[in-house]
N, C-alpha and C. Protein backbone atom coordinates (compact mmCIF):
# COMPACT_ATOMS: atom_id res chain seq x y z
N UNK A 1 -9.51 18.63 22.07
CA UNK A 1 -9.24 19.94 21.49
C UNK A 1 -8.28 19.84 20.32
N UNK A 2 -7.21 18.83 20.41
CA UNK A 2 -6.48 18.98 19.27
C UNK A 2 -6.72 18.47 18.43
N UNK A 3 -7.61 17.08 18.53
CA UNK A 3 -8.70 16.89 17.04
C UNK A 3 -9.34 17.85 16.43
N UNK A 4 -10.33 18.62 17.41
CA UNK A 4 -11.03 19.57 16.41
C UNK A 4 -9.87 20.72 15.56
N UNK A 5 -8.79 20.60 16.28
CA UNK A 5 -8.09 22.17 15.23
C UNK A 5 -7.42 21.29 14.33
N UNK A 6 -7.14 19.88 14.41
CA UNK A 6 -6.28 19.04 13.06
C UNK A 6 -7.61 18.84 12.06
N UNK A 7 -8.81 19.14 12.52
CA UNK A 7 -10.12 18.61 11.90
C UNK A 7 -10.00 20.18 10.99
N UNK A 8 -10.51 21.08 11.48
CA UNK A 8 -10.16 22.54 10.79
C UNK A 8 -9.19 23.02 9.95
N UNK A 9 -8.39 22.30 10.52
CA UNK A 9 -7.16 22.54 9.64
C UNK A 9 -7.40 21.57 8.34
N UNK A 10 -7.78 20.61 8.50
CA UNK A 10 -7.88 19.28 7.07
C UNK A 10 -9.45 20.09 6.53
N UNK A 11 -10.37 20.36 7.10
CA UNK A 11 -10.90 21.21 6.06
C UNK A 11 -11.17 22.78 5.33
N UNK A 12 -10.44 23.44 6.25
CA UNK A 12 -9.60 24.19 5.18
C UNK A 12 -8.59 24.27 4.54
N UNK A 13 -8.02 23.42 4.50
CA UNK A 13 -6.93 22.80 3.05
C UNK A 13 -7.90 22.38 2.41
N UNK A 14 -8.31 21.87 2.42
CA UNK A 14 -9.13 20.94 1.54
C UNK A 14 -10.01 21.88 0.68
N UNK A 15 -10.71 22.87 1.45
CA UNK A 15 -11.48 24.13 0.76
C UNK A 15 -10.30 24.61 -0.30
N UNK A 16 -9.28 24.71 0.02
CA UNK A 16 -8.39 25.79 -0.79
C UNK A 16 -8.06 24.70 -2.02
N UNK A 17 -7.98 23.94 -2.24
CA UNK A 17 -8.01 22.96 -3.09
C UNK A 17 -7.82 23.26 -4.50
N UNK A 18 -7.14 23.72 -5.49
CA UNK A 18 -6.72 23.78 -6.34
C UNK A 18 -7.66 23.04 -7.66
N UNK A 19 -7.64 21.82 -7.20
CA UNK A 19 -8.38 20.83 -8.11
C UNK A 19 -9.95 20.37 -7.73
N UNK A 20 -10.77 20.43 -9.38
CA UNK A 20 -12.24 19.92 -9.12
C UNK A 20 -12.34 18.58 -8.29
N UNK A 21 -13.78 18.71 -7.47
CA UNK A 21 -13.99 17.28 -7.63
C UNK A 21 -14.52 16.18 -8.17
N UNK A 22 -14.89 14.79 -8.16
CA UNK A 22 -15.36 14.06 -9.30
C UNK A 22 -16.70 14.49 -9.67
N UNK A 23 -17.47 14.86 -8.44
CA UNK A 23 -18.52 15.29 -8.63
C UNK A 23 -19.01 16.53 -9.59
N UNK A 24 -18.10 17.66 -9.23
CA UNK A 24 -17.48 18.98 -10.33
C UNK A 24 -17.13 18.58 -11.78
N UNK A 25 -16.44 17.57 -12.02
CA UNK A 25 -16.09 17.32 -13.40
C UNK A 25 -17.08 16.65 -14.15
N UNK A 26 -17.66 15.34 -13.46
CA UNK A 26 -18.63 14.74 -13.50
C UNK A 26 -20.13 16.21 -14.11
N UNK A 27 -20.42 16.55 -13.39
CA UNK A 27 -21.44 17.67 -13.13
C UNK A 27 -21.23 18.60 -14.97
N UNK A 28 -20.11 19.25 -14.84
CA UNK A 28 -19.77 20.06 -16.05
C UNK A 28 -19.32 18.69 -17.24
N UNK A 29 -19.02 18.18 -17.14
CA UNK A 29 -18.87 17.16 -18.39
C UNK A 29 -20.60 17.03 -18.78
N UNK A 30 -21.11 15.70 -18.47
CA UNK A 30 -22.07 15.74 -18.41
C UNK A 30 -23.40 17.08 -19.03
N UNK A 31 -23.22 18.35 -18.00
CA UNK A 31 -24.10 19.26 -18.98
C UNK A 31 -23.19 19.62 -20.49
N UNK A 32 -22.64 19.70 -20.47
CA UNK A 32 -21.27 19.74 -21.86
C UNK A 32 -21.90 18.57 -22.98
N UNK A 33 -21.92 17.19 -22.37
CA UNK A 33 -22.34 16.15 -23.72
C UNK A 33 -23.95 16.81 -24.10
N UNK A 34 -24.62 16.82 -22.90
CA UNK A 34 -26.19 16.86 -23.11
C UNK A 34 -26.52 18.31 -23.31
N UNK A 35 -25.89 19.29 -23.65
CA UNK A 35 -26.20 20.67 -24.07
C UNK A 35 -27.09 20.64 -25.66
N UNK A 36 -27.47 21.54 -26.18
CA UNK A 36 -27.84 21.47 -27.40
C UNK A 36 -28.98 20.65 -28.08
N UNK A 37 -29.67 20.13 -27.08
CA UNK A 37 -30.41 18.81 -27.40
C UNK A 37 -29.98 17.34 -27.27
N UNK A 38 -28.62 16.85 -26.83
CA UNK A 38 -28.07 16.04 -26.53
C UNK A 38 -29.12 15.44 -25.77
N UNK A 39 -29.58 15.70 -24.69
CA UNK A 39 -30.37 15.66 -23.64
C UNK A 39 -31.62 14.26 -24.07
N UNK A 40 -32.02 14.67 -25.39
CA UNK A 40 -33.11 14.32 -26.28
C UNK A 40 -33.10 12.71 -26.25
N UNK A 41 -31.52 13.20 -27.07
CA UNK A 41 -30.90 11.70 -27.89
C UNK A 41 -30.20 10.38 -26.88
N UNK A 42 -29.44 11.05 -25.85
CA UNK A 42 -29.12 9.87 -25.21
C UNK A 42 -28.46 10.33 -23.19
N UNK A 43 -28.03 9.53 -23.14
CA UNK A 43 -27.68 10.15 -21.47
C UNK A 43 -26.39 9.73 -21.22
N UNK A 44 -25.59 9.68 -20.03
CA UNK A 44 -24.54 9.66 -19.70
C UNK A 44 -24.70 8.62 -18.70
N UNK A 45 -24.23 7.47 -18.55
CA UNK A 45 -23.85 6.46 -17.40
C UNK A 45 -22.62 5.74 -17.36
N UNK A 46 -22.19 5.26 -16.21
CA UNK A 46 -20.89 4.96 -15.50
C UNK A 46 -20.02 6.04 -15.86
N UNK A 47 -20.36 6.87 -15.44
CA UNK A 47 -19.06 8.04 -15.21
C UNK A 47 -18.14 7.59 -14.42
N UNK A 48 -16.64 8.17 -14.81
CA UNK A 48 -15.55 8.09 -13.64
C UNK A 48 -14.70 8.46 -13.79
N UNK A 49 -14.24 9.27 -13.06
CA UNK A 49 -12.62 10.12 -13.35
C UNK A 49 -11.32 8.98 -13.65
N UNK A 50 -10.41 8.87 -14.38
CA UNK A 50 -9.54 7.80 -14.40
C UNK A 50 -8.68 8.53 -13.87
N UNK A 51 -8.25 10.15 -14.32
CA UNK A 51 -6.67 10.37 -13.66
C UNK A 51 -7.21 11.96 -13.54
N UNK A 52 -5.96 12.57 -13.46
CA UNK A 52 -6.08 14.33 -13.83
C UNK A 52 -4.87 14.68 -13.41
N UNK A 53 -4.52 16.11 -13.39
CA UNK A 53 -3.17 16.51 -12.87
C UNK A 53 -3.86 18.27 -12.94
N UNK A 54 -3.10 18.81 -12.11
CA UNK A 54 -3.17 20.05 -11.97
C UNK A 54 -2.16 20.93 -13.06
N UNK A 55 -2.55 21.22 -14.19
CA UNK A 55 -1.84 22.20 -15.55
C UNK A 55 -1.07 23.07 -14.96
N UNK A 56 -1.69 24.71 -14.01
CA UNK A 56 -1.74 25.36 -13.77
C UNK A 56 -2.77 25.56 -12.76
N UNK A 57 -2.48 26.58 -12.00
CA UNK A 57 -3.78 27.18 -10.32
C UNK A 57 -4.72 27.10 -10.99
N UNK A 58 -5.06 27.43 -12.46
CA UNK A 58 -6.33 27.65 -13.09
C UNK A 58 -6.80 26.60 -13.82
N UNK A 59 -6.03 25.73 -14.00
CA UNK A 59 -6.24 24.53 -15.38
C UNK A 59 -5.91 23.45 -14.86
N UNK A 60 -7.23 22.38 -15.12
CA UNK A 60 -7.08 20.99 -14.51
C UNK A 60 -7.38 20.06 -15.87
N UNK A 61 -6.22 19.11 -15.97
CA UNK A 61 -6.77 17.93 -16.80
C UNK A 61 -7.42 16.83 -16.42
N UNK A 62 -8.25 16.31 -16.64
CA UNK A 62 -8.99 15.39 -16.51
C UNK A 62 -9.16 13.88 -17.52
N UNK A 63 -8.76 12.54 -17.22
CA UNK A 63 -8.89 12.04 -17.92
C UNK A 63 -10.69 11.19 -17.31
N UNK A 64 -11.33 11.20 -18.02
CA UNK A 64 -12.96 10.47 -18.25
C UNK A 64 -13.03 9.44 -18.98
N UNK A 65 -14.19 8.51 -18.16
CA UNK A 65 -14.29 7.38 -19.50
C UNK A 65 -15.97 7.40 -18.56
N UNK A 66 -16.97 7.50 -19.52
CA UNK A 66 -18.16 7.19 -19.46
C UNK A 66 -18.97 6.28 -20.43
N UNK A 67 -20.22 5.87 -20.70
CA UNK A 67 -20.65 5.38 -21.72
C UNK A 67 -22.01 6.70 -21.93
N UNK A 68 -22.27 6.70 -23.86
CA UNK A 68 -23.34 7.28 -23.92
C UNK A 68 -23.93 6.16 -24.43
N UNK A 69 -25.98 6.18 -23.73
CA UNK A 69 -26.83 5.24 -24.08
C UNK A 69 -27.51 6.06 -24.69
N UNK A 70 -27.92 5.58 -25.59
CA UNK A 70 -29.05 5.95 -27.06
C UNK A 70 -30.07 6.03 -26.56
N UNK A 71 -31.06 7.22 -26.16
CA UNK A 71 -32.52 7.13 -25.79
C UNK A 71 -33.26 6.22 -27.29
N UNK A 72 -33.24 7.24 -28.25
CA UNK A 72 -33.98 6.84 -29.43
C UNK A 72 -33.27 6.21 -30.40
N UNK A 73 -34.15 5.38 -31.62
CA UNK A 73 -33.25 4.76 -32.33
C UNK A 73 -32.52 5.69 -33.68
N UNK A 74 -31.82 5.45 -34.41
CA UNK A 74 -31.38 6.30 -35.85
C UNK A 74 -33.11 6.15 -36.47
N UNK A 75 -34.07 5.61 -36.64
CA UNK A 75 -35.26 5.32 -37.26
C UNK A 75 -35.84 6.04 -37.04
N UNK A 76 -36.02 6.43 -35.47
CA UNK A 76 -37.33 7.47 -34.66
C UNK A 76 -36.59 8.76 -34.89
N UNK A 77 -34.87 8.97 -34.97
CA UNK A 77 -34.61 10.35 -35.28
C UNK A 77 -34.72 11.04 -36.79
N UNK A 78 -34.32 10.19 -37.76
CA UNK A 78 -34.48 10.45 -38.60
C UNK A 78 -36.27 10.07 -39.29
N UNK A 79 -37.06 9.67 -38.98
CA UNK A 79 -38.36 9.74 -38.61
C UNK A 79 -39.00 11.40 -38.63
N UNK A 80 -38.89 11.57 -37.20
CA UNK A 80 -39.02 13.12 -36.62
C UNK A 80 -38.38 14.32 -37.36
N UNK A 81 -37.16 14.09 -38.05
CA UNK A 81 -36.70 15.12 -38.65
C UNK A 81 -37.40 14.93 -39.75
N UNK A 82 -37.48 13.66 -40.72
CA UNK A 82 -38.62 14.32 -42.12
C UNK A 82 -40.01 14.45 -41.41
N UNK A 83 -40.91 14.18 -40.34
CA UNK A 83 -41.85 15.03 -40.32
C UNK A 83 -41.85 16.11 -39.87
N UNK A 84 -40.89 16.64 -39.34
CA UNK A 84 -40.60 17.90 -39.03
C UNK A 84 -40.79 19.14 -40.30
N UNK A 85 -39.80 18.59 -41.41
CA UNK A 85 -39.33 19.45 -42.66
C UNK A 85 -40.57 19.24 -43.50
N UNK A 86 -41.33 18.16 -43.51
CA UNK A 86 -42.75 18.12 -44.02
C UNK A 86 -43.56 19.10 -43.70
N UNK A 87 -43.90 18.84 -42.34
CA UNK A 87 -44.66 19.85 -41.67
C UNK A 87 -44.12 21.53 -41.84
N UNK A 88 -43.17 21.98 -42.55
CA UNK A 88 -42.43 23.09 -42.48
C UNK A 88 -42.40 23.66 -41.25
N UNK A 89 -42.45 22.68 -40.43
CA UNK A 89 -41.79 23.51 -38.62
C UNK A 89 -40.44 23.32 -38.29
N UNK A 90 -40.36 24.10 -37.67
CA UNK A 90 -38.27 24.39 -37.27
C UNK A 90 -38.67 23.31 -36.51
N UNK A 91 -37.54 22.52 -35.68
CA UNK A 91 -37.44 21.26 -35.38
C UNK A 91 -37.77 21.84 -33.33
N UNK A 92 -38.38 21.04 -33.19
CA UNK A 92 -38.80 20.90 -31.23
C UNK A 92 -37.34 21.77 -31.04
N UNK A 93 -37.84 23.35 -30.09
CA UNK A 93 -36.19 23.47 -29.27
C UNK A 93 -35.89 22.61 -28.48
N UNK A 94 -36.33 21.74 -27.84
CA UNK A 94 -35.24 20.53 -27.33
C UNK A 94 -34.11 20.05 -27.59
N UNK A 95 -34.70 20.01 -28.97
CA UNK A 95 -33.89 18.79 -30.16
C UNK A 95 -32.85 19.48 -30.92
N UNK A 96 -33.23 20.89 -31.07
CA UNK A 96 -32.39 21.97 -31.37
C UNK A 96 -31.32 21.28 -32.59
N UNK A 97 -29.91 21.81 -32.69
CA UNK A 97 -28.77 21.58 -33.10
C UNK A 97 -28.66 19.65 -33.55
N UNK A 98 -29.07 18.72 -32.12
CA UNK A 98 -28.29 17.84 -32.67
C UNK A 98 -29.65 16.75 -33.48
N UNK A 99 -30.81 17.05 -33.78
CA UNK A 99 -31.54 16.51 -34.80
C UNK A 99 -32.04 17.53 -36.16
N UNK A 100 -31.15 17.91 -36.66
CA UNK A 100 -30.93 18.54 -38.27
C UNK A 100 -30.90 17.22 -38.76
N UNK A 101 -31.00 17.37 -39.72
CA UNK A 101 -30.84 16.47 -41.22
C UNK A 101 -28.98 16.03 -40.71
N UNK A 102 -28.06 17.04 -40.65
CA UNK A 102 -26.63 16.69 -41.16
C UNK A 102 -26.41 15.70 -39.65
N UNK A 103 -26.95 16.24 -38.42
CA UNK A 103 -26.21 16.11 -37.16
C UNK A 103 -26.93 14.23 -37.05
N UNK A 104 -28.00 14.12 -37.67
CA UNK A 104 -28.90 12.94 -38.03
C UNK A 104 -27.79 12.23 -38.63
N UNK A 105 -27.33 12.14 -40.15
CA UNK A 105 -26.10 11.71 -41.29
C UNK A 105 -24.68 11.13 -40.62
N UNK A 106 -24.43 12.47 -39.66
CA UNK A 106 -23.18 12.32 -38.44
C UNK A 106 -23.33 11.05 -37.76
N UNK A 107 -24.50 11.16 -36.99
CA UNK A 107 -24.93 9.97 -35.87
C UNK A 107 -24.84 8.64 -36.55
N UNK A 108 -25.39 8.42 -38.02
CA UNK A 108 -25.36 7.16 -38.81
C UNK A 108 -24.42 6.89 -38.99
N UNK A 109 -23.35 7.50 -39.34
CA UNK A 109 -22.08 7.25 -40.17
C UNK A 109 -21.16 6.94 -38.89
N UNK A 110 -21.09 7.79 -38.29
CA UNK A 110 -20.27 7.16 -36.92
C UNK A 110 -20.86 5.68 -36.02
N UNK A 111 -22.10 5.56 -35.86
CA UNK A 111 -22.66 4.22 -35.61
C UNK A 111 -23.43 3.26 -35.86
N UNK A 112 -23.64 3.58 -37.17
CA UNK A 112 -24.29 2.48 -37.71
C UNK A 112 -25.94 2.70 -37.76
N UNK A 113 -26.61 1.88 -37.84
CA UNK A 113 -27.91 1.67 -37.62
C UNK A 113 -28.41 1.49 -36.19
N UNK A 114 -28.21 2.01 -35.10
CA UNK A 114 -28.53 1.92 -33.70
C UNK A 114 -30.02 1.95 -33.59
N UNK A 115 -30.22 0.96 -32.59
CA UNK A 115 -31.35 0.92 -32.05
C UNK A 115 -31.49 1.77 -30.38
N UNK A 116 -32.68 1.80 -29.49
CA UNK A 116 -32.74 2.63 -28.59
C UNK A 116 -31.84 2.21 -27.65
N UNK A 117 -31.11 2.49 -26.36
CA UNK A 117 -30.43 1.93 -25.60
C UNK A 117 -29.53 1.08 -26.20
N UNK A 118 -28.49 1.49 -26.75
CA UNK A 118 -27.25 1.22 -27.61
C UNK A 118 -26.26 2.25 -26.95
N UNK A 119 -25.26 1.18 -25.87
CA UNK A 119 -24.45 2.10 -25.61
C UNK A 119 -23.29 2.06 -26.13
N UNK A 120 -22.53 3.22 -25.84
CA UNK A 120 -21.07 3.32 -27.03
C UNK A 120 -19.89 4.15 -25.82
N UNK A 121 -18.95 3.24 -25.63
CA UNK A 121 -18.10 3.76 -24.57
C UNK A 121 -17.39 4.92 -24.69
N UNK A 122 -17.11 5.74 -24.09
CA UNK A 122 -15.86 6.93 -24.59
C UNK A 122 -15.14 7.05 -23.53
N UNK A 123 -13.78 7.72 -23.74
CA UNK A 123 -12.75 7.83 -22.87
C UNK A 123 -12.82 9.37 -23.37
N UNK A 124 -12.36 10.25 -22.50
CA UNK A 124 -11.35 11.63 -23.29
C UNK A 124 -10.32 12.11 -22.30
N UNK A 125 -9.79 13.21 -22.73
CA UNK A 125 -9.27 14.27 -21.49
C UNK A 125 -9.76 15.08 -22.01
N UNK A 126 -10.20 16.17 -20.80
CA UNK A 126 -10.89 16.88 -20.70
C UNK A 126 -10.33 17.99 -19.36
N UNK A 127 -10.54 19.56 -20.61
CA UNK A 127 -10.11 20.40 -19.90
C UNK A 127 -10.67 21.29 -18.87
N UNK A 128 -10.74 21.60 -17.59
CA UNK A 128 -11.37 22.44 -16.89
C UNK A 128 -10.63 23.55 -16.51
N UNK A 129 -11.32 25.00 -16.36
CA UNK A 129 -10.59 26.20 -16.14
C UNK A 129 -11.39 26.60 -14.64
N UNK A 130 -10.96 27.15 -13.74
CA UNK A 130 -11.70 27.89 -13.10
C UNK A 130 -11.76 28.85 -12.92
N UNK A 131 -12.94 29.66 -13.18
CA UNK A 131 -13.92 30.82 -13.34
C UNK A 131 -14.00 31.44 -12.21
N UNK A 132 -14.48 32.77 -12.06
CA UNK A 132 -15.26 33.17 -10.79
C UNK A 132 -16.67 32.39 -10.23
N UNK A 133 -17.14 31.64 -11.47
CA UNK A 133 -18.41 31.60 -11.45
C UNK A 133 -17.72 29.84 -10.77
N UNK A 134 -16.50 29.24 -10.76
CA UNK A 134 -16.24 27.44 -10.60
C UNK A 134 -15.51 27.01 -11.51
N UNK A 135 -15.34 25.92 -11.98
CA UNK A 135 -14.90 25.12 -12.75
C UNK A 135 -15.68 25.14 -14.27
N UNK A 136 -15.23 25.21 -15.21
CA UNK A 136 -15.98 25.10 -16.47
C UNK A 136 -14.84 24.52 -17.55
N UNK A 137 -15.43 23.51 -18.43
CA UNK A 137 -14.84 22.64 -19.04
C UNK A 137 -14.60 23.33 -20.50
N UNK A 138 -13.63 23.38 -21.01
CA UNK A 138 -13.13 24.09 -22.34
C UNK A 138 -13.64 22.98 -23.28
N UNK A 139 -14.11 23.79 -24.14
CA UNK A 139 -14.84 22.98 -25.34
C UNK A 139 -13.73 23.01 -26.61
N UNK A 140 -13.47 22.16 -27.57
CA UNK A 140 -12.69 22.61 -28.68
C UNK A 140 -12.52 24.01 -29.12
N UNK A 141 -13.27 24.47 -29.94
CA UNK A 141 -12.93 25.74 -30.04
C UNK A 141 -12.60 26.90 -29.45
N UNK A 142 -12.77 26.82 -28.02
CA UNK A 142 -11.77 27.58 -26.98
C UNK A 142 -10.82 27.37 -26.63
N UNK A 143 -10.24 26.53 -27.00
CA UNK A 143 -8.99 25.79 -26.53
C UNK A 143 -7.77 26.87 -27.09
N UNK A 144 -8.13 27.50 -28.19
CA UNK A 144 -6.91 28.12 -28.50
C UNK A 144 -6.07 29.45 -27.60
N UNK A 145 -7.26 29.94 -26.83
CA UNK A 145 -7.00 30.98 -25.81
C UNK A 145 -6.02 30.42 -25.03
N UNK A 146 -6.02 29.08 -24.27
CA UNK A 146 -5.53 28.44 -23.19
C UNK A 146 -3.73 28.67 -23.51
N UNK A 147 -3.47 28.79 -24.71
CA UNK A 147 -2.33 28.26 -25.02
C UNK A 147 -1.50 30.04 -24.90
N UNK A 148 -2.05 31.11 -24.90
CA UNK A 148 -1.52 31.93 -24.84
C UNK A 148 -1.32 32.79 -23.33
């Protein structure tokens, strides 16, 4: 009997929990890189939380280090975008935002001539708020709300 109420008791603390879990940060990071057509261009592997700290009841930092792998090469994207603008069709909504002409220019200049499955490591911190709706990760340009 007194296992099960130390058992109850450890999981409702645990429910009340203040902070995401890896899986939560993991989960919202992740749709965050691959939003916009990201999805298209490359994927997310070895995820892993390195640290975090609790900001505030509402605000969790997160430090991440994942790798992104290159589905396609700079050749096949910039490829697709001039037959795209040939063809005078708006570009696949898939591909949306991050295969334009400029977001194409971006991708070169930051890595070079990549071929498909070219991965490129990243670290960040990364902010999460929680919502009614859960945890949701502040993107740059929201960031300025946080501070007031």
């Amino acid at each position: 009997m007194r296992a099960l109420i130390i058992f109850l008791i450890v999981v409702l603390l645990s429910a009340c929990s203040l902070k995401p879990s890896e899986s939560e940060i993991k989960s919202q990071v992740v749709a965050n890189i691959l939003s916009d057509g990201g999805s298209d261009i490359f994927e997310v592997q070895n995820f892993q939380k390195v640290d975090g700290f609790e900001k505030d009841k509402r605000t969790y930092i997160a430090n991440v280090k994942y790798e992104l792998v290159f589905k396609k090469s700079i050749k096949e994207l910039e490829v697709f975008a001039s037959q795209s603008i040939k063809k005078g069709n708006k570009f696949e909504q898939g591909m949306g935002a991050m295969v334009s002409t400029f977001a194409i220019l971006a991708l070169k200049l930051e890595y070079g001539n990549f071929e498909a499955g070219f991965r490129v490591p990243k670290e960040e911190k990364i902010v999460l708020v929680k919502t009614e709706n859960g945890w949701h990760v502040v993107k740059e340009d929201e960031k300025s709300w946080l501070s007031d």
